[in-house]
Protein backbone atom coordinates (compact mmCIF):
# COMPACT_ATOMS: atom_id res chain seq x y z
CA UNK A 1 15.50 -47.35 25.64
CA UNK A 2 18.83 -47.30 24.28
CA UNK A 3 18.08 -44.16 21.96
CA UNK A 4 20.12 -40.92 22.69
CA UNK A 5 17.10 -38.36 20.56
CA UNK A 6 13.70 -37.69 20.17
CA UNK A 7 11.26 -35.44 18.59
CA UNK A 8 8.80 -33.64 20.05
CA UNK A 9 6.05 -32.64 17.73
CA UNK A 10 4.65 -29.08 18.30
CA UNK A 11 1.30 -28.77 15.87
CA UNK A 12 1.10 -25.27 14.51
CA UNK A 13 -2.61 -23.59 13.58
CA UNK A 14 -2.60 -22.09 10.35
CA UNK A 15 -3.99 -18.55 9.34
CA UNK A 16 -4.05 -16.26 6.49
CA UNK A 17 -2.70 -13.08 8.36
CA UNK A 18 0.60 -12.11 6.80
CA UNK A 19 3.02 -11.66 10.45
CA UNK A 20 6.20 -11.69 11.49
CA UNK A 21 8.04 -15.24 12.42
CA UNK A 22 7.08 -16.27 15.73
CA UNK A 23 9.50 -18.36 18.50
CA UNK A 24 7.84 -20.75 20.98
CA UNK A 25 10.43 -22.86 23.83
CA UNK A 26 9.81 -25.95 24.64
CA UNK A 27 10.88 -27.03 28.20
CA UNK A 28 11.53 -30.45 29.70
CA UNK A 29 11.34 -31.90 33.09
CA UNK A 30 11.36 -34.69 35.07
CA UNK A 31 13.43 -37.13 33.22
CA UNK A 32 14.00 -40.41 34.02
CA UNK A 33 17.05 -42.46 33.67
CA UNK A 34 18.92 -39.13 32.09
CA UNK A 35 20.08 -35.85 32.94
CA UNK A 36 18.53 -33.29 30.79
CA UNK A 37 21.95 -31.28 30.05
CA UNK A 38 19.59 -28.12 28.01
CA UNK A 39 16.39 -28.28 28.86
CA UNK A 40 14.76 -25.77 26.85
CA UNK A 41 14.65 -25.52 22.89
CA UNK A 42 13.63 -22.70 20.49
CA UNK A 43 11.62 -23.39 17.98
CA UNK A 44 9.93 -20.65 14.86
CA UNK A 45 6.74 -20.87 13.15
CA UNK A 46 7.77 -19.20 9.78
CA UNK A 47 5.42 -17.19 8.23
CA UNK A 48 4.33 -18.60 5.17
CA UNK A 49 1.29 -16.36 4.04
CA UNK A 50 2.17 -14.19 0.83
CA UNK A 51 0.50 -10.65 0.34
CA UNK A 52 0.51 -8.85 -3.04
CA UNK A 53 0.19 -5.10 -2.89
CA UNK A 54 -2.11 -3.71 -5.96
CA UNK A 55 -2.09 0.17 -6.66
CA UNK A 56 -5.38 1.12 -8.83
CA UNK A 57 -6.92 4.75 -9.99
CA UNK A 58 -10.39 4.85 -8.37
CA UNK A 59 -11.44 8.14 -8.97
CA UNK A 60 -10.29 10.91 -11.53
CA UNK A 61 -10.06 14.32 -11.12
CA UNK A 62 -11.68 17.56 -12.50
CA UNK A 63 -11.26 21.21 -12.46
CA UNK A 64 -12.17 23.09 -10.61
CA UNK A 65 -12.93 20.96 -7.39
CA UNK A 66 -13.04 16.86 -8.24
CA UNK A 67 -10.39 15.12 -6.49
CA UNK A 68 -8.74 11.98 -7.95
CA UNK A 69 -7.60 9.01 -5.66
CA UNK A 70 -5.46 5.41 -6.04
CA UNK A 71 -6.41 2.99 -3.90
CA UNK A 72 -3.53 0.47 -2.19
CA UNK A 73 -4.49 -2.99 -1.11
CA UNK A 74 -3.27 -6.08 0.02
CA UNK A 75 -4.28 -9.65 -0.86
CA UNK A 76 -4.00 -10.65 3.01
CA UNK A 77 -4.11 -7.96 5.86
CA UNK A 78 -0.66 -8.10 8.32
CA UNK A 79 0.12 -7.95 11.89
CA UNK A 80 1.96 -4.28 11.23
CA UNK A 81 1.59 -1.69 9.10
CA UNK A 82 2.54 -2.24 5.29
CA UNK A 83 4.57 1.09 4.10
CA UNK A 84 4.28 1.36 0.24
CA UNK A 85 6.70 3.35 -1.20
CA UNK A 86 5.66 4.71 -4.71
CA UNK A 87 6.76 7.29 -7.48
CA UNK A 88 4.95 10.00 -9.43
CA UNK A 89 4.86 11.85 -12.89
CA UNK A 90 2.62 12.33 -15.69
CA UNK A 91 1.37 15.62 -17.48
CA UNK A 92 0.45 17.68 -14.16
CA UNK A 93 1.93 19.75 -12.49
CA UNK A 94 2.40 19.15 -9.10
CA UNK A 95 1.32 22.01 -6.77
CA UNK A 96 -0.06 23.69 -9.86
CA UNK A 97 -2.42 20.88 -11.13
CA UNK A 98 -2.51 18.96 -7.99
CA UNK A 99 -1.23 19.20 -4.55
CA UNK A 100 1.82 16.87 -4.46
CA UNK A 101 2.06 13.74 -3.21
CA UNK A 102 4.45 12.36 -0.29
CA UNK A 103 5.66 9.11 -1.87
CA UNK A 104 4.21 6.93 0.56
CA UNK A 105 1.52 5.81 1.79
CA UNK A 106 0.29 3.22 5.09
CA UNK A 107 -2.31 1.06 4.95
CA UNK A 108 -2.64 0.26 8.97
CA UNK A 109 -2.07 -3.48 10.69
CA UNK A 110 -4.76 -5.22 10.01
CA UNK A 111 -6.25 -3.33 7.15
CA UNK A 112 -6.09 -4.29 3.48
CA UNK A 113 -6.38 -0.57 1.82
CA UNK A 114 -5.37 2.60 2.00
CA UNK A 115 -6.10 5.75 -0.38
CA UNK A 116 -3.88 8.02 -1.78
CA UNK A 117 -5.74 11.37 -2.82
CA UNK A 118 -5.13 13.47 -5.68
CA UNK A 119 -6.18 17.13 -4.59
CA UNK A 120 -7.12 18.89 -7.43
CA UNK A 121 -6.24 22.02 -7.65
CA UNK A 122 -7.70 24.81 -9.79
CA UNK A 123 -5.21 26.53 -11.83
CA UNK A 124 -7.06 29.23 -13.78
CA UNK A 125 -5.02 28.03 -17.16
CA UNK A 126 -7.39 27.19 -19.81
CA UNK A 127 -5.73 23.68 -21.21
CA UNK A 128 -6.36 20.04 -21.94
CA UNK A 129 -7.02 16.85 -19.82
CA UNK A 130 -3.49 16.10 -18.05
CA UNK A 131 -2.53 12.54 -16.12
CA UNK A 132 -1.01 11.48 -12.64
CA UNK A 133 0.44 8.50 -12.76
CA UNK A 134 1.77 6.19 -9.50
CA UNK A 135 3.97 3.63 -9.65
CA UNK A 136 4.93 1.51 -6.77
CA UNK A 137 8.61 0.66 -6.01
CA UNK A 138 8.68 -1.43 -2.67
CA UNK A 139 6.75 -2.46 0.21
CA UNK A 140 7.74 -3.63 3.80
CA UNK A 141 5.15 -6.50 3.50
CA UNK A 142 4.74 -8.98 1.00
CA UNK A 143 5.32 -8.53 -2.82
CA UNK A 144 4.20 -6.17 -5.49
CA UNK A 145 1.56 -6.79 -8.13
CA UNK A 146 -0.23 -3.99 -10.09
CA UNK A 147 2.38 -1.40 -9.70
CA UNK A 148 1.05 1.54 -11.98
CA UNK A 149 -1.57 3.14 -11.80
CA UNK A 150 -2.89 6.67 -13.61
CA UNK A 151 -5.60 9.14 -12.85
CA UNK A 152 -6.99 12.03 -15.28
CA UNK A 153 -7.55 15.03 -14.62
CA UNK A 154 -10.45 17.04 -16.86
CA UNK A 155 -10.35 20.57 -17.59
CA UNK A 156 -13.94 20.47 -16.78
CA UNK A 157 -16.37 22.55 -19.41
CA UNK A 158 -13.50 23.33 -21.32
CA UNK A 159 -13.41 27.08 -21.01
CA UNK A 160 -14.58 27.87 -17.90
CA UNK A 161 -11.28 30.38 -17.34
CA UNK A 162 -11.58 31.69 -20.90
CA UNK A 163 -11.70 35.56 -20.91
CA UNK A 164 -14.69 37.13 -21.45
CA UNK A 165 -14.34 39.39 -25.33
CA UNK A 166 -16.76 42.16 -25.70
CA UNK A 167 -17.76 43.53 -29.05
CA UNK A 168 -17.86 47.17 -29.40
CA UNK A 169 -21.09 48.29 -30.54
CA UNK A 170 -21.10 51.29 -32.87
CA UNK A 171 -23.78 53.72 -33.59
C-alpha cells in the first residue's frame, strides 16, 4: 500500500554455452486497486559466457603425399556457428607446395573444433623443409587466444626427385 513500484524477480539458469542475448516479457494481470497502464515488460538475459578461439598445428606435412592440418577450437561451444577468419604465409608456395587455403574456416554450432587441412602437394623440385604458417585475425564468437600457428612441410627422403646420372662405361 501506498507504493507506486515493484520488482518482480525473474531467476535466470546459468550455462556454459556461449549464445546470443535472449528477451523474455513479463505480463501482468488482474490488478487490484490500480490500473495497469503497460502491462508487459522486456527483459534480456545477457550472455555472459566467454569463448577463446586457439589455432594449433596438429599434423605436418611431407612430400610426396602427407598432409598437414591446424586445428581451431573453442573454450565453450556456441549456439551458431563461430567463423574464424585467419591469414597465411611462410616458405611454401601455395598451389605449388600446398593447395591454398580459403582464409576461413567454421567450426559448426555446437561444436568446439574444426580442422583446417594443408594438402600437400608434390612438386617434383628437389629442396629443403618449407613452413605454413596461420594466424588468426577475428572471430564472430568470443575472443582470440593462440593466434599462430605453423606446420612443416618435409621434403621427404631428401632426393627422391633427384635425376638419375649414369656413368659411361668404357671398354
Amino acid at each position: 500500500s501506498g507504493e507506486m513500484t515493484a520488482t518482480v524477480t525473474v531467476p535466470v539458469n546459468g550455462d556454459t554455452t556461449v549464445e546470443s542475448d535472449e528477451t523474455f516479457f513479463v505480463d501482468l494481470s488482474n490488478a487490484v486497486g490500480a490500473t495497469l497502464l503497460d502491462a508487459q515488460g522486456e527483459g534480456t538475459i545477457v550472455n555472459d559466457d566467454a569463448t577463446v578461439v586457439d589455432v594449433t598445428a596438429t599434423a605436418d606435412g611431407a612430400e610426396p603425399a602427407t598432409d598437414g592440418a591446424f586445428t581451431v577450437s573453442l573454450t565453450n561451444p556456441a549456439d551458431t556457428d563461430t567463423v574464424v577468419t585467419y591469414t597465411v604465409a611462410g616458405t611454401a608456395t601455395p598451389d605449388g607446395d600446398y593447395t591454398a587455403l580459403t582464409g576461413t574456416v567454421t567450426i559448426p554450432a555446437g561444436e568446439t573444433t574444426a580442422t583446417i587441412p594443408v594438402a600437400v602437394l608434390d612438386d617434383t623440385l628437389v629442396e629443403g623443409d618449407e613452413t605454413v604458417s596461420v594466424t588468426l585475425t577475428s572471430t564472430t564468437n568470443g575472443t582470440l587466444g593462440t593466434v599462430d600457428a605453423t606446420v612443416r612441410v618435409t621434403n621427404v627422403g631428401a632426393g627422391h626427385h633427384l635425376p638419375t646420372y649414369v656413368t659411361p662405361q668404357f671398354s
